[in-house]
Protein backbone atom coordinates (compact mmCIF):
# COMPACT_ATOMS: atom_id res chain seq x y z
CA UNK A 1 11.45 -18.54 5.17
CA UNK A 2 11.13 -14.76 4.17
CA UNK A 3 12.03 -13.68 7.91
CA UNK A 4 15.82 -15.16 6.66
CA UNK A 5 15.98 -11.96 3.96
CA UNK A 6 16.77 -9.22 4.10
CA UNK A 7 15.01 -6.44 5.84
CA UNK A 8 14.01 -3.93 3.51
CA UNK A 9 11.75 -1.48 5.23
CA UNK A 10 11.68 -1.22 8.99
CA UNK A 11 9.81 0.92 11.19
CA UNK A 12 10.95 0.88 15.28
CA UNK A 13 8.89 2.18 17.57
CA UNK A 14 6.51 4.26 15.62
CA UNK A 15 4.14 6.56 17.59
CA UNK A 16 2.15 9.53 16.24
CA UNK A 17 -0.15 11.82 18.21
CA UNK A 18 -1.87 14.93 17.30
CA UNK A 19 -3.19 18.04 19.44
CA UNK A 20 -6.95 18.28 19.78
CA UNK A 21 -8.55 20.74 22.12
CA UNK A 22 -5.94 21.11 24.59
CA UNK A 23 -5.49 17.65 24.67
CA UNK A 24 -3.20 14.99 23.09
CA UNK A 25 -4.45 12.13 20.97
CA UNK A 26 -2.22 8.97 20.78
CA UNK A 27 -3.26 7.54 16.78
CA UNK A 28 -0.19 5.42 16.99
CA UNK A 29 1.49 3.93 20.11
CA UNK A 30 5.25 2.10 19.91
CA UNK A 31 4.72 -0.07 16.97
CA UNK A 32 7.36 -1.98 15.52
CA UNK A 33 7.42 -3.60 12.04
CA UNK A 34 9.75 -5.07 9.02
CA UNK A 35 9.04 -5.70 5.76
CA UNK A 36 11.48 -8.42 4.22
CA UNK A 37 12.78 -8.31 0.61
CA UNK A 38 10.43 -10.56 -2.02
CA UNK A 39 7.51 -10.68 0.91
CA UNK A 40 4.17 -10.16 0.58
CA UNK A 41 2.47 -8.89 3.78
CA UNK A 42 -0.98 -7.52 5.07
CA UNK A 43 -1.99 -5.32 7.33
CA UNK A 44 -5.60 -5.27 8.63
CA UNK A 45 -8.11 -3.77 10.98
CA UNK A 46 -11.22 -2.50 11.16
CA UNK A 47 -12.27 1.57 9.92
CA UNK A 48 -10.24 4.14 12.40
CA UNK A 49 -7.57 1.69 13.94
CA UNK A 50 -4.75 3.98 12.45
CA UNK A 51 -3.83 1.87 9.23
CA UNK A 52 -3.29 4.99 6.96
CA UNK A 53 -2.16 6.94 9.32
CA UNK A 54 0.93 4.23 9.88
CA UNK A 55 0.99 3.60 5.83
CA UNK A 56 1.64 7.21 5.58
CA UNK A 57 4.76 7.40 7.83
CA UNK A 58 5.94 4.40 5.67
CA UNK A 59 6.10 5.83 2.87
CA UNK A 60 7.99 9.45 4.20
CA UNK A 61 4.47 11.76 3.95
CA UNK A 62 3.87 11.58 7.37
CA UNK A 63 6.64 12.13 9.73
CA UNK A 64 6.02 10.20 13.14
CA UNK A 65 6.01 11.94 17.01
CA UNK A 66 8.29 9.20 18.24
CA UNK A 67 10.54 6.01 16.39
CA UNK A 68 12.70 5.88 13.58
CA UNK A 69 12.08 4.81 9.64
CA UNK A 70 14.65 2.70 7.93
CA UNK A 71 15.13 1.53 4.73
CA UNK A 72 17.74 -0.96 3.80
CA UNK A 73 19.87 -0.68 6.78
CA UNK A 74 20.12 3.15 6.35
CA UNK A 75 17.65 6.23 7.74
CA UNK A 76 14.62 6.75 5.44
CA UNK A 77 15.36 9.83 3.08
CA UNK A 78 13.49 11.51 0.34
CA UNK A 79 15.33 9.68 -2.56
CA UNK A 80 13.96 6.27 -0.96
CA UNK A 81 10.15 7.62 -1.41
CA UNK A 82 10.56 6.72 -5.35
CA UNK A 83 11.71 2.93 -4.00
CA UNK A 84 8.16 2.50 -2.90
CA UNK A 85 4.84 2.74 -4.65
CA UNK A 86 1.82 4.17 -2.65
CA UNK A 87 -1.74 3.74 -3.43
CA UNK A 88 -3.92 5.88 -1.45
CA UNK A 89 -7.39 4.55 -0.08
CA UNK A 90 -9.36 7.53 -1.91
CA UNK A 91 -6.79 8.74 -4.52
CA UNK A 92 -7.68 11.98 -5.96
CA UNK A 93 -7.15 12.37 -9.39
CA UNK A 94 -7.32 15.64 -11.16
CA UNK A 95 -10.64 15.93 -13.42
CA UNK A 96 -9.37 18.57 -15.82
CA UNK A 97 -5.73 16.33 -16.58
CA UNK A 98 -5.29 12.96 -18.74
CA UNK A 99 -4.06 9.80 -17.94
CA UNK A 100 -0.97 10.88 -20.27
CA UNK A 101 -0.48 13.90 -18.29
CA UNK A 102 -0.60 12.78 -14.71
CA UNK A 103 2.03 9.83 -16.19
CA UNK A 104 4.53 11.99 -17.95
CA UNK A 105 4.58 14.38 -14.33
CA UNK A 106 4.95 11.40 -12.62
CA UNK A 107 7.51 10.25 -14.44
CA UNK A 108 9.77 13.81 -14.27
CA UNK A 109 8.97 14.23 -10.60
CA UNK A 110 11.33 10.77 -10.74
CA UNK A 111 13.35 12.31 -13.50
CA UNK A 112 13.16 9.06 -14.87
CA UNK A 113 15.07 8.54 -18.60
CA UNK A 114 13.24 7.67 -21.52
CA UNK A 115 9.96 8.18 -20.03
CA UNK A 116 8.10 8.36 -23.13
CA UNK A 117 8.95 4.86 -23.89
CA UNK A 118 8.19 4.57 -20.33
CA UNK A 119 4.48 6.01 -20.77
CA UNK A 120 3.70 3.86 -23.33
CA UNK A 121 4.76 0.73 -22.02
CA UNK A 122 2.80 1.12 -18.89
CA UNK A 123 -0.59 2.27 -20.85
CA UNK A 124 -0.44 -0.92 -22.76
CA UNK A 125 0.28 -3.20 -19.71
CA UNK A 126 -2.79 -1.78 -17.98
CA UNK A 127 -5.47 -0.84 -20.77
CA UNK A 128 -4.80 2.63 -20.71
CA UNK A 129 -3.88 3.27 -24.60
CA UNK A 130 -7.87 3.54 -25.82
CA UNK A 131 -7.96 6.65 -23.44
CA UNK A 132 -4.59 7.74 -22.82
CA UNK A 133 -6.22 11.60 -23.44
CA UNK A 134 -9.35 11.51 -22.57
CA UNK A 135 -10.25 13.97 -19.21
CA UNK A 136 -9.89 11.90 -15.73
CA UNK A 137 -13.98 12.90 -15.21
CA UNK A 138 -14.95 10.74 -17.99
CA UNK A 139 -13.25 7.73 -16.91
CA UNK A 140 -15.07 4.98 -15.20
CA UNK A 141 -14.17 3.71 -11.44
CA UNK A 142 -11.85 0.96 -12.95
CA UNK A 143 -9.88 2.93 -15.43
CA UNK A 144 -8.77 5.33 -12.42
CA UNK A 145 -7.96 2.45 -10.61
CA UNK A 146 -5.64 0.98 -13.28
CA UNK A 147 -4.69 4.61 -13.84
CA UNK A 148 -3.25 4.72 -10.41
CA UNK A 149 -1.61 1.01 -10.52
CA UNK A 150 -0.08 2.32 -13.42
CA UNK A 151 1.31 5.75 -11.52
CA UNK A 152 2.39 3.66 -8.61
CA UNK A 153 4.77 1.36 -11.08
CA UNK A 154 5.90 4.11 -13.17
CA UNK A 155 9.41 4.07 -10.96
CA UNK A 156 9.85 0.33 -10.58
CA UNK A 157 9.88 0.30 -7.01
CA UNK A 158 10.50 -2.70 -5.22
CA UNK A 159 7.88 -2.34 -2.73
CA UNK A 160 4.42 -1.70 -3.50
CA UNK A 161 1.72 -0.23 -0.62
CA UNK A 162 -1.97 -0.43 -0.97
CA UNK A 163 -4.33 1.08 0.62
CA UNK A 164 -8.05 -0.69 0.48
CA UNK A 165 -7.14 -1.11 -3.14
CA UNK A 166 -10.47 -3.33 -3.36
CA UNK A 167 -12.79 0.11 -2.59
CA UNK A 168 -14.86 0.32 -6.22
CA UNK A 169 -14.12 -2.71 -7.77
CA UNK A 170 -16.45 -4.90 -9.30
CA UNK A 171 -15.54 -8.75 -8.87
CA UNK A 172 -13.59 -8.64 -12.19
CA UNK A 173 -12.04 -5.53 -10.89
CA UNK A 174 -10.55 -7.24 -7.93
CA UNK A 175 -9.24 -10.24 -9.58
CA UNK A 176 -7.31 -8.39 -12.09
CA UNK A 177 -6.15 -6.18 -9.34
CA UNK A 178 -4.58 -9.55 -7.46
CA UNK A 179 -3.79 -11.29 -11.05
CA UNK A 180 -1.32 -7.50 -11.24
CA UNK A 181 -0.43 -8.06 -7.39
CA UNK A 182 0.37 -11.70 -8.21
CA UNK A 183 2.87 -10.94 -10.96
CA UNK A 184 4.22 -7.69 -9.84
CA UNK A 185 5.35 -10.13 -6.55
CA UNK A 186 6.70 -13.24 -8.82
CA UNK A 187 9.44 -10.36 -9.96
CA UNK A 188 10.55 -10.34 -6.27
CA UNK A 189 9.42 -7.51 -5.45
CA UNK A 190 7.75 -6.94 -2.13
CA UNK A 191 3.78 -5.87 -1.24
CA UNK A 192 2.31 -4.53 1.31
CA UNK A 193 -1.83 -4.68 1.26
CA UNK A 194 -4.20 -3.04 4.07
CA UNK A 195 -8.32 -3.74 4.16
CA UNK A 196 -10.64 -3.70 6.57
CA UNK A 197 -12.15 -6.51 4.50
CA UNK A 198 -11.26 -10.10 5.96
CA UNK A 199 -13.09 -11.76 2.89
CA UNK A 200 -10.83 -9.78 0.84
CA UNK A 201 -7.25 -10.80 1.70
CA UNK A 202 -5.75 -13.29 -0.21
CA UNK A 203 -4.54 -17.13 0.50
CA UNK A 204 -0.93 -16.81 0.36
CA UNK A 205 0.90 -14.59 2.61
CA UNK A 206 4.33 -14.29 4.24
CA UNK A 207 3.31 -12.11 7.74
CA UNK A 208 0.08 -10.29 8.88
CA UNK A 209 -0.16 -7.51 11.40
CA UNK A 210 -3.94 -6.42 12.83
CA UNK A 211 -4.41 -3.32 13.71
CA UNK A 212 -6.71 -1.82 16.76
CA UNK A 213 -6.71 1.96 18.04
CA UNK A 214 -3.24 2.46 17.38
CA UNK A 215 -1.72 -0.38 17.99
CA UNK A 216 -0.99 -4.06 16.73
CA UNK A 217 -3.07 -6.43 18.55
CA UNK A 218 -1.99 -9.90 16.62
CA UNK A 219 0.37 -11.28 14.75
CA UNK A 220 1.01 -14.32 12.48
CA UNK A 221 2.59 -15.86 9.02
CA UNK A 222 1.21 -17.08 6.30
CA UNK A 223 1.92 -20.55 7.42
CA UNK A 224 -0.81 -22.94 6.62
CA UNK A 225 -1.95 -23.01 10.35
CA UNK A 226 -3.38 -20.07 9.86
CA UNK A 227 -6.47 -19.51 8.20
CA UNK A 228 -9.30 -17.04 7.78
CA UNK A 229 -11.81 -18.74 10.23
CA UNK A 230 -8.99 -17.96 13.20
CA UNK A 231 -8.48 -14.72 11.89
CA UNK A 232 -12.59 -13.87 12.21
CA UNK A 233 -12.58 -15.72 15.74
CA UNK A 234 -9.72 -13.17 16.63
CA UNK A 235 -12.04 -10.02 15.30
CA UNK A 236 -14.86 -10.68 17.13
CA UNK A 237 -13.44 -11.18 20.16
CA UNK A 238 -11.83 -7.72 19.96
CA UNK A 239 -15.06 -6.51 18.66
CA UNK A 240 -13.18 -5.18 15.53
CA UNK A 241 -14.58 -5.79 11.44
CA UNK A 242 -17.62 -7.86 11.00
């Protein structure tokens, strides 16, 4: 059972609120959460229920208005941000730069060693050699998707978080995306995946968390007993994704 390892990323009591005309506005309210070592995990809810806002404060760019961030046993720091990959829902990528170029920054803003070798590796395991130069605005929707698989992996972190990686794909799109997910997780590392998209989350899971204005309405495992037709019962009667 994964809840017998080790906790690797744990979040206690998270709130986060922000000032809006005089008034305060709860996004987050006392959520608590634990990503194991070697899990795979999801969290889901529907457009506005504070999933990026909470994926955020996971991975240290967003600091929260109440609870406390730790990662392996110890106080989330800066030097843990290049333990975890982040994929952003609408990644911006500069239109001027090259795949090469965003890479090799990437790679000193980790001061990682041999990073040419680095580079290189990483274009050929995601099919970024045949346009390794070329400007970001004439790539298609896919290659900057791969592009930023590749960005999120270039310091071997051992937890990977997605957000709505699915947005843009076509059908072969997404099942290379979970074919990379698949095999990235086989190497024991851990994954964390967020979608509004029931249809889109895959069979095999260790622990799900739904999301619903701020805070987490349901929980469950991956056990078999739990399958996607209980899941859309559950959204429905919180009037959440359809």
């Amino acid at each position: 059972m994964f809840s017998d390892n080790k906790p690797l990323l744990q979040a206690t009591g998270i709130g986060f609120s922000v000032r809006e005309k005089r008034k305060i506005r709860n996004i987050l309210s006392e959520i608590n959460y634990t990503v194991t070592q070697g899990s795979f995990n999801l969290l889901l809810g529907s457009n506005g229920a504070g999933k990026t806002t909470f994926l955020r404060i996971l991975t240290g760019l967003l600091k929260p208005s109440t609870g406390s961030l730790f990662y392996c046993g110890k106080p989330f720091s800066i030097q843990h941000r290049a333990r975890i990959g982040y994929i952003s829902e609408n990644e911006k990528l500069p239109k001027n730069l090259t795949p090469g170029e965003i890479l090799n920054y990437r790679a000193r803003m980790f001061s990682l060693s041999g990073k040419s070798e680095k580079i290189e590796e990483l274009c050929q395991e995601f099919g970024l050699s045949g346009f390794k130069n070329r400007k970001i605005s004439t790539l298609s929707q896919g290659q900057k998707r791969r592009l930023s698989w590749a960005s999120a992996s270039i310091s071997a972190p051992e937890l990977l978080i997605l957000d709505e990686p699915f947005l843009g794909l076509d059908p072969p799109g997404r099942e290379e995306l979970n074919s990379w997910l698949d095999s990235y997780h086989k190497k024991g590392n851990s994954v964390l995946l967020c979608t509004h998209d029931l249809n889109l989350i895959p069979e095999n899971f260790h622990q799900l968390l739904v999301f619903s204005k701020g805070r987490v309405t349901y929980r469950g495992d991956g056990s078999p007993t739990l399958h996607k037709k209980e899941l859309l019962s559950f959204y429905d009667s919180q009037d959440n994704m359809r």
